[in-house]
C-alpha atoms as a PDB file:
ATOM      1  CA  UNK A   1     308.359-137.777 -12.397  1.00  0.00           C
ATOM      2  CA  UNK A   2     310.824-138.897  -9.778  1.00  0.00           C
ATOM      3  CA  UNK A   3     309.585-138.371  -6.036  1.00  0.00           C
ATOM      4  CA  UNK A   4     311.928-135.090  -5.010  1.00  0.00           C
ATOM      5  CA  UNK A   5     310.177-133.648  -8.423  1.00  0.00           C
ATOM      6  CA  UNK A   6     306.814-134.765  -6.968  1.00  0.00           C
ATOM      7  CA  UNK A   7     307.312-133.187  -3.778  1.00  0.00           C
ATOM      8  CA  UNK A   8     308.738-129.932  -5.325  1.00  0.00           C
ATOM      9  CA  UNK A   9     305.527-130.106  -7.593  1.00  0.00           C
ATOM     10  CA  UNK A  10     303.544-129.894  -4.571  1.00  0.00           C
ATOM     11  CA  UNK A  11     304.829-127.534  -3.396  1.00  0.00           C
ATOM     12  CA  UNK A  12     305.362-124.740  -5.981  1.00  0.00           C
ATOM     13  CA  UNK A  13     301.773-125.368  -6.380  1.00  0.00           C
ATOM     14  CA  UNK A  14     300.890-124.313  -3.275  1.00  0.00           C
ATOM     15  CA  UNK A  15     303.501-121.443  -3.879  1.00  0.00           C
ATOM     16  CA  UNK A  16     301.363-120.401  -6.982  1.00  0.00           C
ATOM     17  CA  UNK A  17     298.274-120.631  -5.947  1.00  0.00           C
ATOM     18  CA  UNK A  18     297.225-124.245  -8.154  1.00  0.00           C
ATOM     19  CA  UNK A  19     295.004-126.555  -6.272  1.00  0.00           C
ATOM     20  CA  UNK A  20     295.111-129.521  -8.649  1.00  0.00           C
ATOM     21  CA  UNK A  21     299.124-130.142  -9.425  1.00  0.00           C
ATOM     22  CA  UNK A  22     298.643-132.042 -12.457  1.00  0.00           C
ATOM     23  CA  UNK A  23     296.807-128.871 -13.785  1.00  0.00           C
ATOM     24  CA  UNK A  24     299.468-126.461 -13.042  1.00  0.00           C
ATOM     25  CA  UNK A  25     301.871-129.488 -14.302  1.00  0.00           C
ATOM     26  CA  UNK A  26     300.095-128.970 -17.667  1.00  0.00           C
ATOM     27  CA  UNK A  27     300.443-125.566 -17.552  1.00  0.00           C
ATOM     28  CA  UNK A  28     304.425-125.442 -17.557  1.00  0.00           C
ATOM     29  CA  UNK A  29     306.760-126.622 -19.791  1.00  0.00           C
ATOM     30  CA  UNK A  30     309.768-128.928 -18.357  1.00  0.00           C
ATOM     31  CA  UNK A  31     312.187-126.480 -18.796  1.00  0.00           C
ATOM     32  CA  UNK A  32     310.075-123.971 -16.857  1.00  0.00           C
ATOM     33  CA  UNK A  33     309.906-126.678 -14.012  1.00  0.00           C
ATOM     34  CA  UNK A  34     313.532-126.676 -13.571  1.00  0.00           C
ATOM     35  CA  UNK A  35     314.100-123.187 -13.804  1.00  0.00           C
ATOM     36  CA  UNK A  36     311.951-122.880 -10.917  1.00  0.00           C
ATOM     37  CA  UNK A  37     313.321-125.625  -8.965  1.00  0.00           C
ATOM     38  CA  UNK A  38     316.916-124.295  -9.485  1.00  0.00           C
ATOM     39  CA  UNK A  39     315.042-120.895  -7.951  1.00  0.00           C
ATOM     40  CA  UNK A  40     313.990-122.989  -5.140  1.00  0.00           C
ATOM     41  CA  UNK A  41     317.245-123.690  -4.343  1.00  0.00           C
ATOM     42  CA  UNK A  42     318.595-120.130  -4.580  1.00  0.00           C
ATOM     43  CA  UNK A  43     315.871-118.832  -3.098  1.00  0.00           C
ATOM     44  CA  UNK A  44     313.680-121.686  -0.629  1.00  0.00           C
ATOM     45  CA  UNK A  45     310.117-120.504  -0.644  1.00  0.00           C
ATOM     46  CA  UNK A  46     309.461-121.415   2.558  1.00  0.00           C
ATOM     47  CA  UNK A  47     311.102-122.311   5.724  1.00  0.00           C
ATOM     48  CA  UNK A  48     309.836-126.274   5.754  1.00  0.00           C
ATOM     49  CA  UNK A  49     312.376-126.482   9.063  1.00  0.00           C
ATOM     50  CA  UNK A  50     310.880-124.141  11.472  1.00  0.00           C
ATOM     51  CA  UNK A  51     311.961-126.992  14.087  1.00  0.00           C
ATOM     52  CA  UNK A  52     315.380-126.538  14.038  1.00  0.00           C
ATOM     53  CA  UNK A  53     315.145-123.182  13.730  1.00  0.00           C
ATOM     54  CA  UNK A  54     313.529-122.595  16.863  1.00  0.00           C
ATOM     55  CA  UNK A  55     315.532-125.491  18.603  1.00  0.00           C
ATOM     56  CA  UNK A  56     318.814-123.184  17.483  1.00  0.00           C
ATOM     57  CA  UNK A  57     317.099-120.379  19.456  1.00  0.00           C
ATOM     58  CA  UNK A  58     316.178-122.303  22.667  1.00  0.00           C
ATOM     59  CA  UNK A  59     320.014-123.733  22.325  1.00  0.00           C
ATOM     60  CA  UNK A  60     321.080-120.241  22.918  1.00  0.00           C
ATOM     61  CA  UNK A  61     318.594-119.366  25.437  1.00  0.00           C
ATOM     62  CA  UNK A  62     319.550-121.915  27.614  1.00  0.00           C
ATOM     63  CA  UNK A  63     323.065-121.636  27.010  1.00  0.00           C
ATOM     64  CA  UNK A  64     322.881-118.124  28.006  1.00  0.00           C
ATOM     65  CA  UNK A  65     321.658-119.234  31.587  1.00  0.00           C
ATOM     66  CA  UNK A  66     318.055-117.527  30.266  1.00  0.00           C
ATOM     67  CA  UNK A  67     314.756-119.441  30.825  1.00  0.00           C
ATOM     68  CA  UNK A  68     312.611-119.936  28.031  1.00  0.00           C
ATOM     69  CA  UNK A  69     309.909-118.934  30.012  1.00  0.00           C
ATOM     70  CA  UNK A  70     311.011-115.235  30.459  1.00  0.00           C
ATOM     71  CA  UNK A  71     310.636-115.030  26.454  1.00  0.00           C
ATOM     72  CA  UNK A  72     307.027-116.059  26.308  1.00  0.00           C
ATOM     73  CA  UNK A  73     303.605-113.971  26.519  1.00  0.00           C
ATOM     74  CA  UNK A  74     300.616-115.482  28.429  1.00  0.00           C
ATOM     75  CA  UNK A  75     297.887-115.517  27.003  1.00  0.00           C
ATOM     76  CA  UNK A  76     295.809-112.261  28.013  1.00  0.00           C
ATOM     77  CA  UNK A  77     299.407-110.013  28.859  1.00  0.00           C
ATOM     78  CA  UNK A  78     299.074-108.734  25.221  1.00  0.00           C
ATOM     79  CA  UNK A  79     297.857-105.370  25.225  1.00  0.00           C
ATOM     80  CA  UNK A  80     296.506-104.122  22.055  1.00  0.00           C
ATOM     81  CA  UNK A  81     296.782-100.341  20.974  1.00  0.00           C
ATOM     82  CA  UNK A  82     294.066 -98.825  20.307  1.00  0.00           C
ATOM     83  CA  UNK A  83     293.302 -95.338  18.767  1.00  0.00           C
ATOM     84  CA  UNK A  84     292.341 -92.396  21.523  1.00  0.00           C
ATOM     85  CA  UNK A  85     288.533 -91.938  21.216  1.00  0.00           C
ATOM     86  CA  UNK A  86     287.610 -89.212  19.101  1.00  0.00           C
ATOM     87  CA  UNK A  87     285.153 -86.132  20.438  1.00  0.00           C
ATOM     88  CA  UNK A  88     281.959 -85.357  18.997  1.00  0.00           C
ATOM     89  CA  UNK A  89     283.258 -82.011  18.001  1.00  0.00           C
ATOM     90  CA  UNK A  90     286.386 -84.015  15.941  1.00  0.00           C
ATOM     91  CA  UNK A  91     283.831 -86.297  14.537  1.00  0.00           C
ATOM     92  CA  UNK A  92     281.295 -83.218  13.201  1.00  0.00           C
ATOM     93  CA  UNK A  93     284.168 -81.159  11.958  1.00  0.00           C
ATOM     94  CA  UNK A  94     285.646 -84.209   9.946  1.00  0.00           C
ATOM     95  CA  UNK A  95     282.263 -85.048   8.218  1.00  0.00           C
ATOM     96  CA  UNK A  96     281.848 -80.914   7.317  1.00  0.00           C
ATOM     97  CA  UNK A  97     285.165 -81.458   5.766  1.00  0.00           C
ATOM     98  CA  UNK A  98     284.433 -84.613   3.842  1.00  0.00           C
ATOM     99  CA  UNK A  99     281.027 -82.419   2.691  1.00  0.00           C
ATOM    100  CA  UNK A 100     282.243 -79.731   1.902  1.00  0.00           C
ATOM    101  CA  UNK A 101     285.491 -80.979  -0.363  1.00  0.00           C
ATOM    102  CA  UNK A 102     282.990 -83.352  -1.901  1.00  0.00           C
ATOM    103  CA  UNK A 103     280.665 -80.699  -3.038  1.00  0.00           C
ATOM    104  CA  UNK A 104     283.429 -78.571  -3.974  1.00  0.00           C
ATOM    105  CA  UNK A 105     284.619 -81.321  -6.419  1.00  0.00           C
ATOM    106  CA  UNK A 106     280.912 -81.734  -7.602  1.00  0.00           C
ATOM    107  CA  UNK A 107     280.583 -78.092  -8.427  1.00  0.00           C
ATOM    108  CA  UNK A 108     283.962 -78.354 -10.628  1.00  0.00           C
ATOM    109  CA  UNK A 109     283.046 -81.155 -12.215  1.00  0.00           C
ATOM    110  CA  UNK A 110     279.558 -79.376 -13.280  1.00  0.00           C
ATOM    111  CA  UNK A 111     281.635 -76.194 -14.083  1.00  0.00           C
ATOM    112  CA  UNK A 112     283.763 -78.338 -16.481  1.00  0.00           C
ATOM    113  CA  UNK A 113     280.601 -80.252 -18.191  1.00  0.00           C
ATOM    114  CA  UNK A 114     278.510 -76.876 -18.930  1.00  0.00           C
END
């Protein structure tokens, strides 16, 4: 296997889920490894240049006149949502619910067995 085939190897195993490539190598027939390499190149599984990616973005920030620092979060400015806090009274009239719709479904199930 030629190095590019190699390194695609690698990497649809880690794509699939196979820890051992020569395993998942086994596993496939030649003609299924190029069908999924010509996929690859349809379709790239994963974005292995993240760099210039994110250099394309910081091009246009700075072109802009922006400062890169305006676009990032400190640590500790994130604000998680949370869910309002629920009353005792919301909390007792949820669990009479869940009681009473489960022993509504126990006494049709009994009516349906006898």
């Amino acid at each position: 296997m030629r190095g590019g085939d190699r390194r695609f190897a690698f990497r649809l195993a880690c794509r699939l889920g196979f820890p051992n490539v020569n395993q998942m190598l086994r596993t496939m027939s030649w003609h299924m490894f190029q069908e999924w390499k010509a996929f690859e190149d349809l379709e790239p599984f994963e974005d292995y240049r993240a760099d210039m990616n994110a250099a394309h973005i910081v091009q246009v920030l700075v072109r802009d006149g922006r400062k890169l620092k305006d676009f990032i979060l400190p640590f500790g400015d994130l604000t998680i949502p949370t869910a309002p806090k629920q009353t005792l009274e919301y909390q007792e009239a949820m669990i009479d619910a869940w009681i009473f719709g489960s022993n509504a479904a126990i006494a049709a199930k009994e009516k349906g067995i006898r």
